[in-house]
C-alpha atoms as a PDB file:
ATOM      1  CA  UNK A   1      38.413   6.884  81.849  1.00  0.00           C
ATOM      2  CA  UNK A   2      35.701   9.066  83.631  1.00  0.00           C
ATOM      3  CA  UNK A   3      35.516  11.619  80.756  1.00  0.00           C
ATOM      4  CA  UNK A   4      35.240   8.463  77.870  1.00  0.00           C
ATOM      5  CA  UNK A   5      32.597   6.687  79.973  1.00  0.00           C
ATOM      6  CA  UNK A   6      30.033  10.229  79.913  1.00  0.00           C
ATOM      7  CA  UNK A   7      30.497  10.146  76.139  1.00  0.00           C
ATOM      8  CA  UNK A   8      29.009   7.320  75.429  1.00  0.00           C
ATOM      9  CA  UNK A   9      25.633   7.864  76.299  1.00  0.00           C
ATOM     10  CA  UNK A  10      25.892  11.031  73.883  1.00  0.00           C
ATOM     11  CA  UNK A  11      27.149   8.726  71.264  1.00  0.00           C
ATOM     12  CA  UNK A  12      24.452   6.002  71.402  1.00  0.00           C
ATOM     13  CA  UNK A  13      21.818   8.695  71.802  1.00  0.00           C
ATOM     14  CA  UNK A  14      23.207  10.619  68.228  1.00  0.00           C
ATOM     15  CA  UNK A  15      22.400   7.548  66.327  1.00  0.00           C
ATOM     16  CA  UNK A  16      19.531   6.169  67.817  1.00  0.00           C
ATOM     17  CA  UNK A  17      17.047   9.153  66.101  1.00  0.00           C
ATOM     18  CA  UNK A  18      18.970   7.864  62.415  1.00  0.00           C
ATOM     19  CA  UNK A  19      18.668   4.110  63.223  1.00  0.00           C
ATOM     20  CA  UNK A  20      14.676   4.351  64.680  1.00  0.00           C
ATOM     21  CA  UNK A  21      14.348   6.114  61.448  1.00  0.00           C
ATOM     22  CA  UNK A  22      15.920   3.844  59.296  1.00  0.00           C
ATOM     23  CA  UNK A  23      14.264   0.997  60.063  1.00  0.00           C
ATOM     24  CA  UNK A  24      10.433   2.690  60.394  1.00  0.00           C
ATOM     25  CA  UNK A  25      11.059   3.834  56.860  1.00  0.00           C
ATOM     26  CA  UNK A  26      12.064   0.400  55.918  1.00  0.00           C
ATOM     27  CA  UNK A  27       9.053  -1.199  57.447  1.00  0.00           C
ATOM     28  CA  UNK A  28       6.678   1.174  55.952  1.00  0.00           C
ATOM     29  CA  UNK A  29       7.897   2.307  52.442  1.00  0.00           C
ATOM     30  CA  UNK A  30       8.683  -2.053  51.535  1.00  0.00           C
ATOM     31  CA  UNK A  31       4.898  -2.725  51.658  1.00  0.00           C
ATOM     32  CA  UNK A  32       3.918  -0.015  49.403  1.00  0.00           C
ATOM     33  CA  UNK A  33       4.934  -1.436  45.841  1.00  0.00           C
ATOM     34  CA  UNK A  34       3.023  -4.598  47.039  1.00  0.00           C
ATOM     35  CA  UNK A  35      -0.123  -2.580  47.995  1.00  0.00           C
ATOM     36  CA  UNK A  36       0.132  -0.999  45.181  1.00  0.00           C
ATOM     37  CA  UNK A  37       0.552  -3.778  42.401  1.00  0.00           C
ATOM     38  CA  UNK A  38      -2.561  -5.149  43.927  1.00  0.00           C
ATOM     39  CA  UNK A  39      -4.580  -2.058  43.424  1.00  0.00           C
ATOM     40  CA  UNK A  40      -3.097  -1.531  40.548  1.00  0.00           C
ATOM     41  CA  UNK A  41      -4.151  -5.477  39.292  1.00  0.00           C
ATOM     42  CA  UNK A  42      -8.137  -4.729  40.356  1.00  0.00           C
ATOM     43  CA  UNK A  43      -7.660  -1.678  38.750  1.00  0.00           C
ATOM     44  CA  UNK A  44      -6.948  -2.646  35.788  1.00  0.00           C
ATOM     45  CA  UNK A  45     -10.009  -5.661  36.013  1.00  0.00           C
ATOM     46  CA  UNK A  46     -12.265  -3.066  37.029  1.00  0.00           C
ATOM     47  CA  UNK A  47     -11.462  -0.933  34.207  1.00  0.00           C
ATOM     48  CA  UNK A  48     -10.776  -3.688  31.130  1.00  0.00           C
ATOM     49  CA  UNK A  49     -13.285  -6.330  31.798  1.00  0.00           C
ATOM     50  CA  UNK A  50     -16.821  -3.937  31.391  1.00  0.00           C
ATOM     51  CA  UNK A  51     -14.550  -2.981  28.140  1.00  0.00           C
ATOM     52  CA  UNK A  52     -14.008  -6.163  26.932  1.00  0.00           C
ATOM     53  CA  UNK A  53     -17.573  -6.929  27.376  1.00  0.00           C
ATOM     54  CA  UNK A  54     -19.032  -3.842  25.756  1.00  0.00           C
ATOM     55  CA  UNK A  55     -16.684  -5.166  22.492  1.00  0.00           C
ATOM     56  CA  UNK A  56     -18.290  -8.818  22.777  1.00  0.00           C
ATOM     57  CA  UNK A  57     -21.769  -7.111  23.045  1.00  0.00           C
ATOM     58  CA  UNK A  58     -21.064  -4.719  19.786  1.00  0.00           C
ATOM     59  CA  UNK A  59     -19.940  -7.883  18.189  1.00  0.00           C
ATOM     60  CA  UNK A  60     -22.799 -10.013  19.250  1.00  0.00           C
ATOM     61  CA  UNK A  61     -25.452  -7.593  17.883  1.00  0.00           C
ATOM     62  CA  UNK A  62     -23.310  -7.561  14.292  1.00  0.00           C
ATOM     63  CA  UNK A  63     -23.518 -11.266  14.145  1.00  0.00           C
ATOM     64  CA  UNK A  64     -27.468 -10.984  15.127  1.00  0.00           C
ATOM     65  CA  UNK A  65     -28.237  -8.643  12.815  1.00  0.00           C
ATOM     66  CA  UNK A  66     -26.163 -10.694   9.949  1.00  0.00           C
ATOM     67  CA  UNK A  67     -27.885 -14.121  10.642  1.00  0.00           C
ATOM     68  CA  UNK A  68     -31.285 -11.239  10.355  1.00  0.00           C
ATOM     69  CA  UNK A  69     -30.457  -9.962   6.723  1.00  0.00           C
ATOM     70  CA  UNK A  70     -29.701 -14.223   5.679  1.00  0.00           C
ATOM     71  CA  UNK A  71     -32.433 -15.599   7.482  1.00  0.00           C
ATOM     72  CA  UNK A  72     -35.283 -17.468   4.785  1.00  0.00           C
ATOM     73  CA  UNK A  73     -32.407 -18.232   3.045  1.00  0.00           C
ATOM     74  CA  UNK A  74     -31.485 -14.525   0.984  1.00  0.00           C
ATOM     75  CA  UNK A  75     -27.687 -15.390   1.399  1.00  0.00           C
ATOM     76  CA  UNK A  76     -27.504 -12.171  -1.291  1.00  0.00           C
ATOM     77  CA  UNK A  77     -28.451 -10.215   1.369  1.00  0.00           C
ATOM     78  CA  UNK A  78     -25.142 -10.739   3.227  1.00  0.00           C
ATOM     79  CA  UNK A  79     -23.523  -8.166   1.951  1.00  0.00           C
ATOM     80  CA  UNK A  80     -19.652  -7.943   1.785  1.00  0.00           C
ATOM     81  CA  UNK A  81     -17.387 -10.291   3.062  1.00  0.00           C
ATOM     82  CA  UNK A  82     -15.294  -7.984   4.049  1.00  0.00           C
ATOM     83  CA  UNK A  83     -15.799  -4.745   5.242  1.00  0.00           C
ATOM     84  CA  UNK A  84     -13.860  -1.677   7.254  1.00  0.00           C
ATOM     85  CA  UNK A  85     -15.200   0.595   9.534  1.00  0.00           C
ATOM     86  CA  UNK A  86     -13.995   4.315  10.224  1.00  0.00           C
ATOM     87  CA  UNK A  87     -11.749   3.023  13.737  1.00  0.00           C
ATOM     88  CA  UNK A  88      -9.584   1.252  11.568  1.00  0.00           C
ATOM     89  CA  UNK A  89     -11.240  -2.323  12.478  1.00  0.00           C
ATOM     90  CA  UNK A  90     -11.315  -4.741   9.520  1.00  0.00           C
ATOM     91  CA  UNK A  91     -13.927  -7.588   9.860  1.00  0.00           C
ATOM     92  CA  UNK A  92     -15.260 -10.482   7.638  1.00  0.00           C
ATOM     93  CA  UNK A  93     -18.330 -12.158   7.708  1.00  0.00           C
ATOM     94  CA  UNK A  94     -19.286 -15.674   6.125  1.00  0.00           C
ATOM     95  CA  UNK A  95     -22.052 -18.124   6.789  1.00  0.00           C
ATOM     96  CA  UNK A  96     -21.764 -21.937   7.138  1.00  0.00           C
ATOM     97  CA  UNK A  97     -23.872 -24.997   6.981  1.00  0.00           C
ATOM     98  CA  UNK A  98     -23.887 -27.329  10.085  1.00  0.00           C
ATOM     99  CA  UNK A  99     -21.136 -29.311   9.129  1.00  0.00           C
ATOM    100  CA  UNK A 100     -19.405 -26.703   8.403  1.00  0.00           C
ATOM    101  CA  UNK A 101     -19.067 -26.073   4.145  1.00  0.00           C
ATOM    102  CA  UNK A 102     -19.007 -22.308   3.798  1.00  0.00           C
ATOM    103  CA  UNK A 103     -21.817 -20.868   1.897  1.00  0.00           C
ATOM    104  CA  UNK A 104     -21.443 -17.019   1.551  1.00  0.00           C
ATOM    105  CA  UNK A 105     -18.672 -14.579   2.803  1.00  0.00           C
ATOM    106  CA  UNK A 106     -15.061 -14.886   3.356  1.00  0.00           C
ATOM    107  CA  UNK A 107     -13.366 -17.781   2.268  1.00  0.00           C
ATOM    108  CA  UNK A 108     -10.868 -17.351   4.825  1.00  0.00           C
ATOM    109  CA  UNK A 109     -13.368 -17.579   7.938  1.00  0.00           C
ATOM    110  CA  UNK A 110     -12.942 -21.089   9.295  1.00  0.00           C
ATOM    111  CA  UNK A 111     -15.991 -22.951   9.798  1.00  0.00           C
ATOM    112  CA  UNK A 112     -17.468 -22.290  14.089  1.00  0.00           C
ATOM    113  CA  UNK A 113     -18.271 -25.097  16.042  1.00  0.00           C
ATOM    114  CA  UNK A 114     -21.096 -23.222  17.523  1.00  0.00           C
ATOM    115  CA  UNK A 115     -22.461 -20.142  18.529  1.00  0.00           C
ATOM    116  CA  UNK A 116     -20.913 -17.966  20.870  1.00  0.00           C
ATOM    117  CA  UNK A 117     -17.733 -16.286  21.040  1.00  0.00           C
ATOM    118  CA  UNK A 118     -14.315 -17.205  20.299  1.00  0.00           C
ATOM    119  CA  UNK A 119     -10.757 -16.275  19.098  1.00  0.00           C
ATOM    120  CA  UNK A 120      -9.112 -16.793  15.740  1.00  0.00           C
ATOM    121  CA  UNK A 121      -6.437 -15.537  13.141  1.00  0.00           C
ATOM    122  CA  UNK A 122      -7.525 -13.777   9.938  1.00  0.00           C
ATOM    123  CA  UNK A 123      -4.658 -12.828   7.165  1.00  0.00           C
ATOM    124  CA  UNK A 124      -1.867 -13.340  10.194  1.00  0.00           C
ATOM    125  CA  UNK A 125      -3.808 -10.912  12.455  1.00  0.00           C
ATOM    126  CA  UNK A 126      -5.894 -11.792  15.864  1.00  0.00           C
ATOM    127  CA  UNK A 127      -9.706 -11.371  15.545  1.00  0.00           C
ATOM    128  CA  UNK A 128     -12.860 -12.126  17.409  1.00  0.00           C
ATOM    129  CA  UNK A 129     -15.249 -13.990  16.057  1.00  0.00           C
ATOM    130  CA  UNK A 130     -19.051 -14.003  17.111  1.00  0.00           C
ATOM    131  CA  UNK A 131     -21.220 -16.781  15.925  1.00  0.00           C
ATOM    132  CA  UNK A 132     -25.425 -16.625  15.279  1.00  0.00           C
ATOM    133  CA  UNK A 133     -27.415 -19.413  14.061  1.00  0.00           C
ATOM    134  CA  UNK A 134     -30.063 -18.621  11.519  1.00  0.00           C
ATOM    135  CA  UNK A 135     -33.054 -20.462  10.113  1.00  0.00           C
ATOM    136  CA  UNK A 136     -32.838 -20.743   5.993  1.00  0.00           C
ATOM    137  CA  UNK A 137     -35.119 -22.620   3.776  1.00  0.00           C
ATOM    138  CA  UNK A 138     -32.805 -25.035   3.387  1.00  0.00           C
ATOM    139  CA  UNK A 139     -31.895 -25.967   7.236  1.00  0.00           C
ATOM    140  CA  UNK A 140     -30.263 -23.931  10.021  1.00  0.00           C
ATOM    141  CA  UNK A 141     -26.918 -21.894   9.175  1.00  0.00           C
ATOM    142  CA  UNK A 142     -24.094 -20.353  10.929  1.00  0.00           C
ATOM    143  CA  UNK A 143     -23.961 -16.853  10.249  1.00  0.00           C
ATOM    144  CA  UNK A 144     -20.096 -15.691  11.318  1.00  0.00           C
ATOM    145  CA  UNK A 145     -18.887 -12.170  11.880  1.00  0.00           C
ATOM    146  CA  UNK A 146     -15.238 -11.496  13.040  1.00  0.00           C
ATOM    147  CA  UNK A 147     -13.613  -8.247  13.776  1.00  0.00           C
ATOM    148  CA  UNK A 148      -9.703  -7.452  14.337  1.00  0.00           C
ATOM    149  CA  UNK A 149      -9.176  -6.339  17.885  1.00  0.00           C
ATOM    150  CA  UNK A 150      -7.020  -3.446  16.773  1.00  0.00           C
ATOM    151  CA  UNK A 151      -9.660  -1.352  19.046  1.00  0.00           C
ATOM    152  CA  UNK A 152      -9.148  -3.061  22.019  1.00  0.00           C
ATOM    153  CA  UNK A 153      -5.812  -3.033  21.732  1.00  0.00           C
ATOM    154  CA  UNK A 154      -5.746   0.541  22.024  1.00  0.00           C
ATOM    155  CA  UNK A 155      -8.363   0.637  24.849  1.00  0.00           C
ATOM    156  CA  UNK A 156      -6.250  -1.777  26.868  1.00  0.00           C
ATOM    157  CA  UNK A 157      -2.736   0.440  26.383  1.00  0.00           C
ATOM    158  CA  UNK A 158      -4.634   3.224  27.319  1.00  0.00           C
ATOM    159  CA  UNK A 159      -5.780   1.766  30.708  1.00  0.00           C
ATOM    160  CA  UNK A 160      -2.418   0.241  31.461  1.00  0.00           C
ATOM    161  CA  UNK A 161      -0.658   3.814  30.058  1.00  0.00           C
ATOM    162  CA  UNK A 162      -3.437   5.646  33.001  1.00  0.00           C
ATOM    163  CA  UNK A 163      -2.363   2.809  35.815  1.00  0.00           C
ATOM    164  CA  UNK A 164       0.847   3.421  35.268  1.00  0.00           C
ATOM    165  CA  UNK A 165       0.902   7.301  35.887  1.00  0.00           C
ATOM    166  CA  UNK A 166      -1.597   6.387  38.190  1.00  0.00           C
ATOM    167  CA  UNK A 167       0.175   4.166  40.320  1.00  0.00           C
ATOM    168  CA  UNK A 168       3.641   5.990  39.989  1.00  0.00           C
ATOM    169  CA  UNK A 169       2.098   9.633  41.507  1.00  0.00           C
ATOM    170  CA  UNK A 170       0.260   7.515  44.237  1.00  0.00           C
ATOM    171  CA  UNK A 171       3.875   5.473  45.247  1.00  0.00           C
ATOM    172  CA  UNK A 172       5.551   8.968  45.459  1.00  0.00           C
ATOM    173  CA  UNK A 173       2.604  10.764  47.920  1.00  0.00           C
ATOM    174  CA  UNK A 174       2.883   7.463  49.606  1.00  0.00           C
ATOM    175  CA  UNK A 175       6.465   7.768  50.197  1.00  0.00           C
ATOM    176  CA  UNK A 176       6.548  11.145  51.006  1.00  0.00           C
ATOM    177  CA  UNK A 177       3.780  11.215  53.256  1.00  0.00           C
ATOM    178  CA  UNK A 178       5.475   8.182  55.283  1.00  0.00           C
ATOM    179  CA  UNK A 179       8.871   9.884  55.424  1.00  0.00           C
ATOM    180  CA  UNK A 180       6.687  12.991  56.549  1.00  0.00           C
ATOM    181  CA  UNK A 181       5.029  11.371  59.412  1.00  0.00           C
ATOM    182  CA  UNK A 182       8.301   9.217  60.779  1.00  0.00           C
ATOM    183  CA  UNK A 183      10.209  12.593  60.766  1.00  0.00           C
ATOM    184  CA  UNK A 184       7.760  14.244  62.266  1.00  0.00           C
ATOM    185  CA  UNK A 185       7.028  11.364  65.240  1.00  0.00           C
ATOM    186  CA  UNK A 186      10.731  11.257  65.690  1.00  0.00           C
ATOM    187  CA  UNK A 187      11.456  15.284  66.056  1.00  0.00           C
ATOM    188  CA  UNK A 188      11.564  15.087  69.831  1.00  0.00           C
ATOM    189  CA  UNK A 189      13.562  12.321  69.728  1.00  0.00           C
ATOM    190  CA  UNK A 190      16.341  14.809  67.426  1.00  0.00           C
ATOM    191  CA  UNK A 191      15.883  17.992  69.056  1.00  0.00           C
ATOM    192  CA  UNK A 192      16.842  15.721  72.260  1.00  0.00           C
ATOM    193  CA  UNK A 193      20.075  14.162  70.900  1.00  0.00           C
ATOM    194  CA  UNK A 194      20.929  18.166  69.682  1.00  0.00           C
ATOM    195  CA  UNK A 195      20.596  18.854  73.336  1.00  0.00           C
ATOM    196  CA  UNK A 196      22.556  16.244  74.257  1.00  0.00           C
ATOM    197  CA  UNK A 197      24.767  16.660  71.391  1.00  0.00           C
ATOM    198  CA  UNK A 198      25.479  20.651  72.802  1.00  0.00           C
ATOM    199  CA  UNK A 199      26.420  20.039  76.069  1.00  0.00           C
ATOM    200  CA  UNK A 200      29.531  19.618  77.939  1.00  0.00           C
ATOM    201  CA  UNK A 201      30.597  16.218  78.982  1.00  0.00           C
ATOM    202  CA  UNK A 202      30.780  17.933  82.394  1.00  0.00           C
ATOM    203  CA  UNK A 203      27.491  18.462  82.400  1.00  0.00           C
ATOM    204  CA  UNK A 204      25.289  15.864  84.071  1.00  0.00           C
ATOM    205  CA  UNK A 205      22.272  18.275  84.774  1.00  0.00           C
ATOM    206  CA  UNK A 206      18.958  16.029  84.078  1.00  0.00           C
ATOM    207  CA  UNK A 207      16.965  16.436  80.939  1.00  0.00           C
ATOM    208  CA  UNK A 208      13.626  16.499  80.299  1.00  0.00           C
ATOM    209  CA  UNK A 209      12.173  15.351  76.802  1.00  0.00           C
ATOM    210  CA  UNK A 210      11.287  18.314  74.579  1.00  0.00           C
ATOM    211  CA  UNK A 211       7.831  18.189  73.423  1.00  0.00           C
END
């Protein structure tokens, strides 16, 4: 009874080191996906809005420079209604009246309620359309100039492909670096139970805590 009652102090102490352990790892390694999918979510703002914008602008200054080339009413001067550039990107342009009949360009363009920006379908494919009023001898026009978004498309798998090998390398230095540090806190605590581990169960000798 004497000899079963000095074990168990040597039994507690040989899992306490694995259960501290357990749990710390637990506690720190759970919050990391969730830090993580929230730096990976401004990230990806950070990255894809000044993107998106930059397309918008590049868009803008086509429809500008279209309403240009019609304005006085030269509606020869449009040029194509369709055209393709060397990225791949097909785009249309058209201009309308106010109410909306279509007098030049692409028959398929639907009439804009305004200018500005705004999304449509062209031919069963998503574009983005950009919208510039222009004065005309005979009244104000609607000068319209969408592109497919084939480019941005591309940009935007490109970010979230970068995030992703991003975010997966910074989760495993995370990880390692917290299993690094709890080991490392908690050494003491081991080389203590392998001391206690080690000696007799005569042996009841104080101990001092290993540095």
């Amino acid at each position: 009874m004497i000899r079963e009652t000095r074990q168990r102090p040597q039994r507690r102490a040989s899992g306490k080191a694995g259960s501290i352990r357990l749990r710390l790892l637990k506690w720190l390694v759970a919050p990391i996906p969730v830090f993580n999918l929230g730096a990976a979510t401004l990230t990806y703002l950070l990255a894809w809005t000044p993107a998106q914008l930059a397309f918008d602008e590049g868009l803008r200054a086509a429809a500008a420079a279209a309403a240009g080339r019609v304005r006085g009413g030269n509606l020869a001067s449009l040029g194509p209604p369709s055209i393709a550039d060397n990225a791949g990107e097909a785009g249309w342009v058209a201009v309308h009246d106010l109410d909306g009949r279509r007098l030049a360009g692409a028959a398929a363009l639907p009439a804009p309620k305004g200018p500005g920006l705004a999304d449509a379908r062209m031919h069963g494919e998503p574009v983005r359309v950009a919208v510039a009023e222009a004065a005309t001898g005979a009244g104000p026009v609607r000068v319209s100039v969408a592109r497919t978004v084939r480019a941005r498309q591309g940009a935007r798998a490109a970010i979230l492909r970068s995030l992703v090998l991003l975010e997966i390398v910074f989760s495993l230095a995370l990880v390692a670096l917290v299993w690094f540090s709890v080991g490392n806190g908690l050494a003491p605590l081991a080389r203590l139970r392998a001391r206690l581990d080690a000696r007799g169960s005569g042996d009841l000798a104080p101990r001092t805590m290993p540095a």
